[in-house]
C-alpha atoms as a PDB file:
ATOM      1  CA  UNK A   1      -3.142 -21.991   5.848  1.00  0.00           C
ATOM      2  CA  UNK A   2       0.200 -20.677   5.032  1.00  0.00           C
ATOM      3  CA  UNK A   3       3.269 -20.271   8.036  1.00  0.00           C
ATOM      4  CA  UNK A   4       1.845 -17.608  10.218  1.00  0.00           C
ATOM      5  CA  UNK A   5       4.935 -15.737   9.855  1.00  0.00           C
ATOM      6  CA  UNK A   6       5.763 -16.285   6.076  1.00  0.00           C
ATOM      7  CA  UNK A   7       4.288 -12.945   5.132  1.00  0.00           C
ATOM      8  CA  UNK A   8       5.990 -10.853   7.706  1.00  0.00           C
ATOM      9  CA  UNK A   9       7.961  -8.479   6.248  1.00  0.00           C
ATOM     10  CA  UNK A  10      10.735  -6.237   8.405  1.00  0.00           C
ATOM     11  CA  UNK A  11      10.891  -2.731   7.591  1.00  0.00           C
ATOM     12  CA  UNK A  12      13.872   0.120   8.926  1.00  0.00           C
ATOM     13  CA  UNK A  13      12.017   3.310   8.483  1.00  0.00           C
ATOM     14  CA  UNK A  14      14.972   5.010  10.641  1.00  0.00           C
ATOM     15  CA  UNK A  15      18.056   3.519  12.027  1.00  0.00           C
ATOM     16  CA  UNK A  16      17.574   1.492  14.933  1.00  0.00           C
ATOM     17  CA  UNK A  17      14.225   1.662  14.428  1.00  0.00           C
ATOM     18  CA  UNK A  18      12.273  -1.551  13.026  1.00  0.00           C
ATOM     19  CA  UNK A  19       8.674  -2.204  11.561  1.00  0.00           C
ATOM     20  CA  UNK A  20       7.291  -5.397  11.873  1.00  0.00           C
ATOM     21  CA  UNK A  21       5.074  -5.572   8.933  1.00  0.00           C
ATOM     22  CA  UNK A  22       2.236  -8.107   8.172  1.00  0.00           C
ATOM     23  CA  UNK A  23      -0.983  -8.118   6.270  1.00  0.00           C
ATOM     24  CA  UNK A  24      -3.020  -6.371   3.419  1.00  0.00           C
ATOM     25  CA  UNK A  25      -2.721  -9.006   1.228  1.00  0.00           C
ATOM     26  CA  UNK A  26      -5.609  -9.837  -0.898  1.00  0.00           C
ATOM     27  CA  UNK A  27      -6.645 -13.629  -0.617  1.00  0.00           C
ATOM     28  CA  UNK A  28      -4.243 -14.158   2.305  1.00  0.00           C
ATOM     29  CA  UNK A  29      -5.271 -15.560   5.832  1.00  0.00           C
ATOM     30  CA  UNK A  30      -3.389 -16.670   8.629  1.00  0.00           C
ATOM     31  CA  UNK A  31      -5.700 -18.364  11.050  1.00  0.00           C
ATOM     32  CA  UNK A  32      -8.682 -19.623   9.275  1.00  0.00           C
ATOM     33  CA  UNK A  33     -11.100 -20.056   6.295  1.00  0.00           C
ATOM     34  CA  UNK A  34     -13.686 -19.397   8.901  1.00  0.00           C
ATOM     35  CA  UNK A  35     -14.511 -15.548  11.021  1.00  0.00           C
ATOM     36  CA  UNK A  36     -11.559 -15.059  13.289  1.00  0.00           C
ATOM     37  CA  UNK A  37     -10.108 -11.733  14.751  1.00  0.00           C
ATOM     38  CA  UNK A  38      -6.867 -12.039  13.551  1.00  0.00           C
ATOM     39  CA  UNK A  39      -7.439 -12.312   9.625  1.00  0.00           C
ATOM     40  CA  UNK A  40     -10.607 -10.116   9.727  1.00  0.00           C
ATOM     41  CA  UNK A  41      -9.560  -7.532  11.564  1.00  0.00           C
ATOM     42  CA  UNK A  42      -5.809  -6.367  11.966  1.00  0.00           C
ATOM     43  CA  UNK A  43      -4.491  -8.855   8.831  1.00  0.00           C
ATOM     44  CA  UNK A  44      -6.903  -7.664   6.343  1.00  0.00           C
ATOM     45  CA  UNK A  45      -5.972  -3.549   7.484  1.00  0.00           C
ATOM     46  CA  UNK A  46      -2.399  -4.143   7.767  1.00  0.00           C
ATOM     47  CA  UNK A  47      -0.582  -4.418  11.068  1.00  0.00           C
ATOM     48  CA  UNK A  48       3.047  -3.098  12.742  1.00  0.00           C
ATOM     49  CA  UNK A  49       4.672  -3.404  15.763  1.00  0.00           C
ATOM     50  CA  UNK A  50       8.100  -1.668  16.489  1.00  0.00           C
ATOM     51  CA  UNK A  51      11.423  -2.034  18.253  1.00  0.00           C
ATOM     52  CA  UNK A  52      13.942   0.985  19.352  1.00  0.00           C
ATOM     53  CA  UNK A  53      17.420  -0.523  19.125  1.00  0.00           C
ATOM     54  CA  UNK A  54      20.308   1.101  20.576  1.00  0.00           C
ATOM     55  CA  UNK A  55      23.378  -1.402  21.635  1.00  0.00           C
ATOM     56  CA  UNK A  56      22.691  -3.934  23.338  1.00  0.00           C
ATOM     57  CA  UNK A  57      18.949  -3.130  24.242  1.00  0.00           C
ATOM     58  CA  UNK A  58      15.646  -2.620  22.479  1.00  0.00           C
ATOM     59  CA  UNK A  59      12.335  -1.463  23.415  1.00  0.00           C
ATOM     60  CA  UNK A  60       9.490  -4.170  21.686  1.00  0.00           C
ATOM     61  CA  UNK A  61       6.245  -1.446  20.946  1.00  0.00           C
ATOM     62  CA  UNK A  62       3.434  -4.356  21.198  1.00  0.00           C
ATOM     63  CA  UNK A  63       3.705  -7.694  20.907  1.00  0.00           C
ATOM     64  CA  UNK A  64       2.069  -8.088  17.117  1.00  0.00           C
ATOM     65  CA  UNK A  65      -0.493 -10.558  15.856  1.00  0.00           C
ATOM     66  CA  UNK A  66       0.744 -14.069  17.267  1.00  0.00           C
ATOM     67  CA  UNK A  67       3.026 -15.538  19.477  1.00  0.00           C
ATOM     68  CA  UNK A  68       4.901 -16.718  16.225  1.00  0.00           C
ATOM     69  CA  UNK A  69       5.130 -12.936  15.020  1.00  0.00           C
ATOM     70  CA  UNK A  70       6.543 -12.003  18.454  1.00  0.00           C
ATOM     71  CA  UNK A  71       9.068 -14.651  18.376  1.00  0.00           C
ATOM     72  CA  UNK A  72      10.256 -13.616  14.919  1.00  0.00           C
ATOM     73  CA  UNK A  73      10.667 -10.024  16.307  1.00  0.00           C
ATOM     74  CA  UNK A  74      12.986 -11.543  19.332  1.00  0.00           C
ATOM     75  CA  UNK A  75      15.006 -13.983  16.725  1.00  0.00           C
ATOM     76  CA  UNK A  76      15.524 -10.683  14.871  1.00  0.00           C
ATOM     77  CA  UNK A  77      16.408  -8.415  17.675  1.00  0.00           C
ATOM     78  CA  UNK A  78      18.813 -11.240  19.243  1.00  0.00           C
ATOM     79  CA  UNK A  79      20.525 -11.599  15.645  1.00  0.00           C
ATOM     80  CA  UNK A  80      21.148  -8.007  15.941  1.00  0.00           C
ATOM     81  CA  UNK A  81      23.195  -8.530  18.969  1.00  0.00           C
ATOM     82  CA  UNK A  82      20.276  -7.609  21.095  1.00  0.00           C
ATOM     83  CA  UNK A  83      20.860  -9.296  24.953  1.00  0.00           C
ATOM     84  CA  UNK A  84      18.140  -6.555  26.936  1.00  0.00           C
ATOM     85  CA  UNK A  85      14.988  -6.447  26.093  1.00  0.00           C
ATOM     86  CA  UNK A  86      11.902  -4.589  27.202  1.00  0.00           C
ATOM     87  CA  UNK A  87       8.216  -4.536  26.177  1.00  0.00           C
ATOM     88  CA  UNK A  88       5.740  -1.870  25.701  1.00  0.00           C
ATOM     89  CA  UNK A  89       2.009  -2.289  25.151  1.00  0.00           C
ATOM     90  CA  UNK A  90       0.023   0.472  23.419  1.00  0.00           C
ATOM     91  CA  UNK A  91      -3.126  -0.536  24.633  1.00  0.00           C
ATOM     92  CA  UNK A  92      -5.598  -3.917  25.517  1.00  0.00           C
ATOM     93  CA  UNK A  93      -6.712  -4.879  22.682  1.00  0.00           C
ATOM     94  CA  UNK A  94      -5.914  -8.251  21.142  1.00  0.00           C
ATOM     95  CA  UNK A  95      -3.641  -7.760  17.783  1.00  0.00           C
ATOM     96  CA  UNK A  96      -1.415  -5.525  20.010  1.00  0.00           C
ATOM     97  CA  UNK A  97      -0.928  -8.243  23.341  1.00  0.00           C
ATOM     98  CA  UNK A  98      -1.418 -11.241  21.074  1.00  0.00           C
ATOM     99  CA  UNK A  99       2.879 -12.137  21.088  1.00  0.00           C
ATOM    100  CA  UNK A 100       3.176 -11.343  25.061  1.00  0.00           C
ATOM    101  CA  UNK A 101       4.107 -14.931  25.842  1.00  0.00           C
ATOM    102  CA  UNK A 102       6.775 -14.466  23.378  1.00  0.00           C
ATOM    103  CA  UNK A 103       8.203 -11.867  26.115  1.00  0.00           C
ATOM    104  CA  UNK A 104       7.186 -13.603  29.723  1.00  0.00           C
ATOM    105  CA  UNK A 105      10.628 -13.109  30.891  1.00  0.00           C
ATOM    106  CA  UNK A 106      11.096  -9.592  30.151  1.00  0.00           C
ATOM    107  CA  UNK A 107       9.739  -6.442  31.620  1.00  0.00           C
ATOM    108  CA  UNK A 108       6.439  -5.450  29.915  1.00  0.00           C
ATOM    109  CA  UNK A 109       5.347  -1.947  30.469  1.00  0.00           C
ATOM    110  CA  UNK A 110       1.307  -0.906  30.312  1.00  0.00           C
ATOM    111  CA  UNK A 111      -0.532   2.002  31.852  1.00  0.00           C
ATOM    112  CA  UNK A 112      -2.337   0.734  34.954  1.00  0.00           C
ATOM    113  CA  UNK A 113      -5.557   1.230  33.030  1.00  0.00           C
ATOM    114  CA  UNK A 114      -4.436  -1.367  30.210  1.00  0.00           C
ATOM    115  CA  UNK A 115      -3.947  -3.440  33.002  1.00  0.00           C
ATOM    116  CA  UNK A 116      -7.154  -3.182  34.168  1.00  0.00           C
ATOM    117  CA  UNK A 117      -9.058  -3.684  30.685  1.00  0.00           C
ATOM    118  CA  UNK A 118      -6.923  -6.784  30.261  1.00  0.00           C
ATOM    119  CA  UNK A 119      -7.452  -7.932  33.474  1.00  0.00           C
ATOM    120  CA  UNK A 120     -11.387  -7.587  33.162  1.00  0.00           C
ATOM    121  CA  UNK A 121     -11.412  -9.213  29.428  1.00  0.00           C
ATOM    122  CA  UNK A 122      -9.021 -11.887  30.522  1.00  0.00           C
ATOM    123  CA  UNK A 123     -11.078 -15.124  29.319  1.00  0.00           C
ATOM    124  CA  UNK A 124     -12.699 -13.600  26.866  1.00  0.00           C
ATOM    125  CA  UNK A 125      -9.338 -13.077  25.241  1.00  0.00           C
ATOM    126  CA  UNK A 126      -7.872 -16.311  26.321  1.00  0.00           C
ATOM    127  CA  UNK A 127     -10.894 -18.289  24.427  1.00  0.00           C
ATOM    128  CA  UNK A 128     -11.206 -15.526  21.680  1.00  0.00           C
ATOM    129  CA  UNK A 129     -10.869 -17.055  17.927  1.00  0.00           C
ATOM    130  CA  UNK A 130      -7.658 -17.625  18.206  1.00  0.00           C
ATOM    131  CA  UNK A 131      -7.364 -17.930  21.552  1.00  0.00           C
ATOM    132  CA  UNK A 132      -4.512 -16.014  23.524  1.00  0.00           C
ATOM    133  CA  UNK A 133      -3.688 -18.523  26.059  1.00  0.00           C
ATOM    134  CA  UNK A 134      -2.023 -17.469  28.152  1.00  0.00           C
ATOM    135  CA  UNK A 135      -2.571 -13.531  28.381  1.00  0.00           C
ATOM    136  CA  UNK A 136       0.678 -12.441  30.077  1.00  0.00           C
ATOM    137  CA  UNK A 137      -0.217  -9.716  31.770  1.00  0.00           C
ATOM    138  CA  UNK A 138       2.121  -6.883  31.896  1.00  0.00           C
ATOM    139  CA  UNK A 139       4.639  -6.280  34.995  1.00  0.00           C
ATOM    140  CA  UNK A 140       5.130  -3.067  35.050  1.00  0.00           C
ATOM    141  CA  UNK A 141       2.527  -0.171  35.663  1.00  0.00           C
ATOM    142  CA  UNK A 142       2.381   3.434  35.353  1.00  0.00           C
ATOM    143  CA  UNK A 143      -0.592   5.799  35.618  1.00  0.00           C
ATOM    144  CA  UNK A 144       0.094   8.801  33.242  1.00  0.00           C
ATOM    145  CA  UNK A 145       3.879   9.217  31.757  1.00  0.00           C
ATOM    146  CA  UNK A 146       6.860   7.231  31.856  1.00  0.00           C
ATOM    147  CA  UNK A 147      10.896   8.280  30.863  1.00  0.00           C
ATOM    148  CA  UNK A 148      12.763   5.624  29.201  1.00  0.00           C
ATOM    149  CA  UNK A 149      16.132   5.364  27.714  1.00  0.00           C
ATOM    150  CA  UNK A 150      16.866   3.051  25.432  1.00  0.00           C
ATOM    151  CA  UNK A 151      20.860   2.914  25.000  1.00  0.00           C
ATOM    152  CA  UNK A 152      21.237   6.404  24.715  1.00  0.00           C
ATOM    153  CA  UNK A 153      17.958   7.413  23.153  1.00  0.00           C
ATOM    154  CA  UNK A 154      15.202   8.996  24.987  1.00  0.00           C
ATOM    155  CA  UNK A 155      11.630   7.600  25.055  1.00  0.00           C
ATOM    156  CA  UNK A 156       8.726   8.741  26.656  1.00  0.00           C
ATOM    157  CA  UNK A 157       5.255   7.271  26.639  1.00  0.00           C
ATOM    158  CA  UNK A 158       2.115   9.465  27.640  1.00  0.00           C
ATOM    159  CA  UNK A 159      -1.275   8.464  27.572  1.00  0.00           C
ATOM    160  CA  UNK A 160      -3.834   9.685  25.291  1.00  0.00           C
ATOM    161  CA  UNK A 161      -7.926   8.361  25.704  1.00  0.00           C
ATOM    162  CA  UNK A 162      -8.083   8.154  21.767  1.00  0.00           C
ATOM    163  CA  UNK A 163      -9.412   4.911  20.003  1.00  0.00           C
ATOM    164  CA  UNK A 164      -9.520   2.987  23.398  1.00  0.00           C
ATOM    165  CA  UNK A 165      -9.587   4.810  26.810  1.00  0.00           C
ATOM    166  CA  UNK A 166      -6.048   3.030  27.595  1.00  0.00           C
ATOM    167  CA  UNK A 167      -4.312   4.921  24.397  1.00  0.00           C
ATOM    168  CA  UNK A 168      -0.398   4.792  25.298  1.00  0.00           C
ATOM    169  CA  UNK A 169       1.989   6.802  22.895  1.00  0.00           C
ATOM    170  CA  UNK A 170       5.608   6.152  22.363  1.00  0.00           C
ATOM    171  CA  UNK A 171       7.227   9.678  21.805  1.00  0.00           C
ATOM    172  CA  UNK A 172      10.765  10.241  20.976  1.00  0.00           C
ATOM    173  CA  UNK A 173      11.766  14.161  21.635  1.00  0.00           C
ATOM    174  CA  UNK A 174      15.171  14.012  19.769  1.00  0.00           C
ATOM    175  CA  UNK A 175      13.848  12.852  16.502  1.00  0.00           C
ATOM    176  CA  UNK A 176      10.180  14.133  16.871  1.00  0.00           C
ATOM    177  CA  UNK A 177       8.716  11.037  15.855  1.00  0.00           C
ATOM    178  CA  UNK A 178       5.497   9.675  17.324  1.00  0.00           C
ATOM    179  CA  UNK A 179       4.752   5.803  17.505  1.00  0.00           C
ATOM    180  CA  UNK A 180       1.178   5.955  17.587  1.00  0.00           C
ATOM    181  CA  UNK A 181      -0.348   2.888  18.446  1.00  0.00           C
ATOM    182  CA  UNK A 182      -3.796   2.789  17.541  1.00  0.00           C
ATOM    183  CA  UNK A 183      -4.483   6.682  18.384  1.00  0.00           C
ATOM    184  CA  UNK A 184      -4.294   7.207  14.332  1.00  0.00           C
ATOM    185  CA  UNK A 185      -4.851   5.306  11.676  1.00  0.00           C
ATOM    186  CA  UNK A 186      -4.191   4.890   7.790  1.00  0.00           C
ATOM    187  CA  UNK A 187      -7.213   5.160   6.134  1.00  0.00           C
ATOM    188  CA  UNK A 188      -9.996   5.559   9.140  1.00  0.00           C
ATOM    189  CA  UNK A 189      -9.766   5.042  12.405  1.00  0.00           C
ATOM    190  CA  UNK A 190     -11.928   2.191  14.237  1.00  0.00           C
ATOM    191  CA  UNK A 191     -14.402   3.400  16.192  1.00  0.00           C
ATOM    192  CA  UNK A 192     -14.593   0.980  19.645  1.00  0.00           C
ATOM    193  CA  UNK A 193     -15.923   3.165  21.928  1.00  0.00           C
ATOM    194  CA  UNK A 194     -18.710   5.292  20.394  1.00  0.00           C
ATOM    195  CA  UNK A 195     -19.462   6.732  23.558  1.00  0.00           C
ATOM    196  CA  UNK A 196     -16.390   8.477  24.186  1.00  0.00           C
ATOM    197  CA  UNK A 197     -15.690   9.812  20.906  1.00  0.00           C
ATOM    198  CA  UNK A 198     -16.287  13.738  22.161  1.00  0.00           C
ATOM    199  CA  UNK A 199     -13.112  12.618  23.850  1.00  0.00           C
ATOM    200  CA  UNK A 200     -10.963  10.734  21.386  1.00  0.00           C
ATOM    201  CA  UNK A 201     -11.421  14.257  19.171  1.00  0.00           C
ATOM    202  CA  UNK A 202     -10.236  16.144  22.374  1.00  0.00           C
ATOM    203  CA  UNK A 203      -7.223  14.498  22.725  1.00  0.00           C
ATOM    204  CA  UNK A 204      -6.720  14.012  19.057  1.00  0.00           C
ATOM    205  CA  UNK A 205      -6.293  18.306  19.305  1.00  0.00           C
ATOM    206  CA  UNK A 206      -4.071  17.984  22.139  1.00  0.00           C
ATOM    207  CA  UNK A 207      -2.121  15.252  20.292  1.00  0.00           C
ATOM    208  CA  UNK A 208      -1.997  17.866  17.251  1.00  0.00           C
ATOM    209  CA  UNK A 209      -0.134  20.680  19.462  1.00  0.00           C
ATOM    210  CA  UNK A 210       2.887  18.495  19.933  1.00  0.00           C
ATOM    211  CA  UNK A 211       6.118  19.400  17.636  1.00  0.00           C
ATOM    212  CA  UNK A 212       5.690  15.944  15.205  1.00  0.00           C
ATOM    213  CA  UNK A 213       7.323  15.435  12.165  1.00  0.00           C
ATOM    214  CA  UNK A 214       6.680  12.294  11.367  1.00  0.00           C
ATOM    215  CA  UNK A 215       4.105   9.207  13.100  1.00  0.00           C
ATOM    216  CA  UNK A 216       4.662   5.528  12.665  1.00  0.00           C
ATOM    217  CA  UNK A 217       0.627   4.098  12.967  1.00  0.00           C
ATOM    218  CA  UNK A 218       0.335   0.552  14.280  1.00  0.00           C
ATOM    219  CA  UNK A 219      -2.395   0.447  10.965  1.00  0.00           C
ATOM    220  CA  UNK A 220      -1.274   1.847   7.819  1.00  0.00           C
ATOM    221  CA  UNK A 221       0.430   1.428   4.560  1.00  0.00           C
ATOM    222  CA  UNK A 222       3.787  -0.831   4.467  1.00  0.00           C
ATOM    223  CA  UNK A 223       5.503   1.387   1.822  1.00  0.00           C
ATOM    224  CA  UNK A 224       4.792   4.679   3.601  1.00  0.00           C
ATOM    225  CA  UNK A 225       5.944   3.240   6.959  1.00  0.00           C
ATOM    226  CA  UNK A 226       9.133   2.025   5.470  1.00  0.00           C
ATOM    227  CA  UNK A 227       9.497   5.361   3.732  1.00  0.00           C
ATOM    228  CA  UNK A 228       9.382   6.951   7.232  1.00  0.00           C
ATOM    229  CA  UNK A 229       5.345   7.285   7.786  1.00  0.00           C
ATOM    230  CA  UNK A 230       2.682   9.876   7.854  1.00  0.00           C
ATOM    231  CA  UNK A 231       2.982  13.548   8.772  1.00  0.00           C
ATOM    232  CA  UNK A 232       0.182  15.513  11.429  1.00  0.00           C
ATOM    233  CA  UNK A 233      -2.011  15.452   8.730  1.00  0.00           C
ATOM    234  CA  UNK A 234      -2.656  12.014   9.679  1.00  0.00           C
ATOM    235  CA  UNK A 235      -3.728  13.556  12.981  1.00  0.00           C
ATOM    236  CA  UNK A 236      -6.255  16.351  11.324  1.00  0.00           C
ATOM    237  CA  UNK A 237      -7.731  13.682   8.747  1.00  0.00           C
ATOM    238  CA  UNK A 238      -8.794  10.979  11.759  1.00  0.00           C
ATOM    239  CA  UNK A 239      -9.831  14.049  13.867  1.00  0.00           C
ATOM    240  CA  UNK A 240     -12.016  15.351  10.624  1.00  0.00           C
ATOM    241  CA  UNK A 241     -13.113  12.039   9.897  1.00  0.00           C
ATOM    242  CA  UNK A 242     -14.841  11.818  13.806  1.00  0.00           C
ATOM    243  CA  UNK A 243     -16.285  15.052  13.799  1.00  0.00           C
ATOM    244  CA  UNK A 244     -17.979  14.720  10.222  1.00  0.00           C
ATOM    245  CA  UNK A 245     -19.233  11.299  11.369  1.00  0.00           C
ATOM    246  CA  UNK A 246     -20.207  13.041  14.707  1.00  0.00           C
ATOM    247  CA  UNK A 247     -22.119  15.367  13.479  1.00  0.00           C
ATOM    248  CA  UNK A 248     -23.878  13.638  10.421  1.00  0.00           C
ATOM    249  CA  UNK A 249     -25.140  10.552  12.953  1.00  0.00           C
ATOM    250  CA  UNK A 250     -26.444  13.471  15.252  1.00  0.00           C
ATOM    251  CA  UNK A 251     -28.926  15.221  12.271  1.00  0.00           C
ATOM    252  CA  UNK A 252     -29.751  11.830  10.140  1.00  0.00           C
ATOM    253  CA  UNK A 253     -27.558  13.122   7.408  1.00  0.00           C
ATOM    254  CA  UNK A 254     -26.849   9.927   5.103  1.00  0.00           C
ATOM    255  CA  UNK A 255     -23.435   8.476   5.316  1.00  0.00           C
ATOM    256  CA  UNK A 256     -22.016   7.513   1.679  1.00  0.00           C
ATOM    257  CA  UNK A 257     -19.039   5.372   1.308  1.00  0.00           C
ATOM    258  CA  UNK A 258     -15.469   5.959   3.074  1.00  0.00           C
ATOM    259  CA  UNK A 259     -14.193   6.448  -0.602  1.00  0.00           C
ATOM    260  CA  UNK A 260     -16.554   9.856  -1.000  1.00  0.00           C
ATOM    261  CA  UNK A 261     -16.545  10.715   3.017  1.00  0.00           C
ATOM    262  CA  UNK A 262     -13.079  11.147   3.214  1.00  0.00           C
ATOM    263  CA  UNK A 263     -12.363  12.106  -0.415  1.00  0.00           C
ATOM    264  CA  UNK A 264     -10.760  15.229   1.037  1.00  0.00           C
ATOM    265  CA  UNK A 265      -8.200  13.981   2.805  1.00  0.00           C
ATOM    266  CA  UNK A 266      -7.262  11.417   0.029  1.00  0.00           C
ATOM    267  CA  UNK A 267      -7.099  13.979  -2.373  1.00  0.00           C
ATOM    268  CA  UNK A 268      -4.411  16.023  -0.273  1.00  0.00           C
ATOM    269  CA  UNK A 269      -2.456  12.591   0.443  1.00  0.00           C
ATOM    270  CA  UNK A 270      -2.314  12.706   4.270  1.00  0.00           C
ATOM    271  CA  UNK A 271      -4.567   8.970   4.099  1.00  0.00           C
ATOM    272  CA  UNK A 272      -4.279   6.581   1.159  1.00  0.00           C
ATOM    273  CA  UNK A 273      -7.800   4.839   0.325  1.00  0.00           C
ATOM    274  CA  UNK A 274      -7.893   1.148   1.125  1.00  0.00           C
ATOM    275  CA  UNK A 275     -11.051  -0.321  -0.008  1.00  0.00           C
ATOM    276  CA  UNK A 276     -11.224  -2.915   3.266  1.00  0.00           C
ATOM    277  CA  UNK A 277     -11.145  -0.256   5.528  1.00  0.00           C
ATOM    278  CA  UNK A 278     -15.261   0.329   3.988  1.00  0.00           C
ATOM    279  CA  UNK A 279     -16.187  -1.911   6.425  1.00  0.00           C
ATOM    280  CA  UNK A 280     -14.539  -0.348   8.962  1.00  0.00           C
ATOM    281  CA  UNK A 281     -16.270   2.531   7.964  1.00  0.00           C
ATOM    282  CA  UNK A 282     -19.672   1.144   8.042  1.00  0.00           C
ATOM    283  CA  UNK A 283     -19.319  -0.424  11.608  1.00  0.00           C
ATOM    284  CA  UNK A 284     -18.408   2.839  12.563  1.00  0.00           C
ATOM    285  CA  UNK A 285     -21.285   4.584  11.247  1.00  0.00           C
ATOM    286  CA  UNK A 286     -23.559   1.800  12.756  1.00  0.00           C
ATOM    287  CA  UNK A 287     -21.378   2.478  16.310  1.00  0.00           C
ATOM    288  CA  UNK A 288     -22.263   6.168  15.652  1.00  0.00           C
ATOM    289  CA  UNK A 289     -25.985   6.063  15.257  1.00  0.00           C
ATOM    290  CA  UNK A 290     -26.650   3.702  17.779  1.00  0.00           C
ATOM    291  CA  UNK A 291     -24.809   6.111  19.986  1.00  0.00           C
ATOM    292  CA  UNK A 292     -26.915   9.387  18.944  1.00  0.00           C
ATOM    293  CA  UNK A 293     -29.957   7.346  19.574  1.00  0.00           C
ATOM    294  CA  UNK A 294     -28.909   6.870  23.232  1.00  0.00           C
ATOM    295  CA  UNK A 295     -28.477  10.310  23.354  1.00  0.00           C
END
């Protein structure tokens, strides 16, 4: 297995504002030969976290893939002059709290939920393949929306039940630029809560009335990131892509392949097909019927 960190790549999509780019490299794991979360799931699609910089302080948006990924992002930030730094989490799951060690002597900010969900999958994540041992659990809590500055930039965060029910956005008014956790994704977004995806389209409409120019996914394509990332189309193609599945698992339409379900959307440009993300596809439509069943 190569250095966990030797394909990491850091990206600048704005000033003061940094990608940390790994993954989507054909033939490339990190981890293991063997099943593992990390090279099958968030290395295969392609994986970011962020920091804001402004002076002396930066704001770390998750905590990446490792705890060798999140100490690359602190070596980085500290080589930038970088002496305050604060942690956000975007929500529970494990490539976005994987590098929280990394940052046990910093603030780490969650909604109370994400608390909760980590709390409640605590060993599971601690003896996952990799393990994360030990989960540092976030130390700061808020319940709905929180107003941060980071030097002189404003940041707010504001929670959003899309993807997981914990969905925590990082929103930054002056520049209209949304970092999106997992709320959106570049090509299809993973489905991990079937049963609340009446929901996750809700909010993704709510999500669409806000004044965004431009959204930096936490899953999407390096080149487009570091070009500046995705437009609100991103936000209409994921929305389109859960009602179409919606509605097909309800009637026993067949599903065909992402490639021809979402040609639509990949012909207008606002998602770029990546063949991996089939299999994202087909556990979602598996997710999907199983849920109309239970209906």
């Amino acid at each position: 297995m190569p250095d966990m960190t030797s394909t990491l790549t850091i990206l600048q999509p704005y000033p003061g504002i940094f990608a940390y780019y790994d993954g989507r490299i054909a033939g490339t794991r990190l981890h293991s030969e063997g099943p593992n979360w990390l090279d099958d799931g968030a290395y295969a699609l392609g994986v970011a976290s962020y920091a804001i910089v402004d002076g002396g302080e930066a704001l770390v948006y998750d905590t990446h893939i490792s705890i060798p990924h999140a100490e690359a992002i602190r070596v980085h930030l500290e080589g930038l002059g970088v002496t305050s730094i604060r942690v956000v989490l975007s929500h529970w799951h494990k490539d976005h709290v994987a590098g929280n060690a990394a940052f046990a002597d910093c603030e780490i900010i969650a909604l109370s939920l994400t608390a909760e969900r980590l709390a409640e999958n605590r060993e599971k994540i601690e003896i996952a393949t990799p393990p994360i041992h030990p989960l540092v659990m976030p130390n700061r809590l808020f319940e709905h929306g929180l107003d941060l500055k980071v030097g002189q930039r404003k940041v707010e965060l504001h929670h959003f039940a899309i993807h997981s029910a914990d969905g925590n956005v990082l929103w930054l008014p002056e520049e209209k630029l949304l970092l999106a956790g997992d709320t959106v994704e570049d090509c299809a977004t993973f489905i991990a809560e079937a049963e609340q995806v009446a929901t996750h389209i809700a909010e993704l409409k709510r999500l669409r009335e806000w004044p965004i120019a431009r959204i930096l996914p936490s899953h999407g394509d390096r080149d487009r990131i570091a070009a500046g990332g995705y437009d609100a189309a991103l936000i209409d193609a994921n929305r389109s892509y859960l009602e179409r599945l919606v509605r097909a698992a309800a009637d026993g339409t067949p599903i065909g392949p992402l490639k021809d379900f979402a040609a639509d959307e990949i012909a207008a440009g606002s998602i770029l097909y990546f063949a991996p993300y089939e299999e994202v596809h087909d556990s979602n439509v598996a997710r999907m019927r199983a849920a109309a069943k239970s209906i």
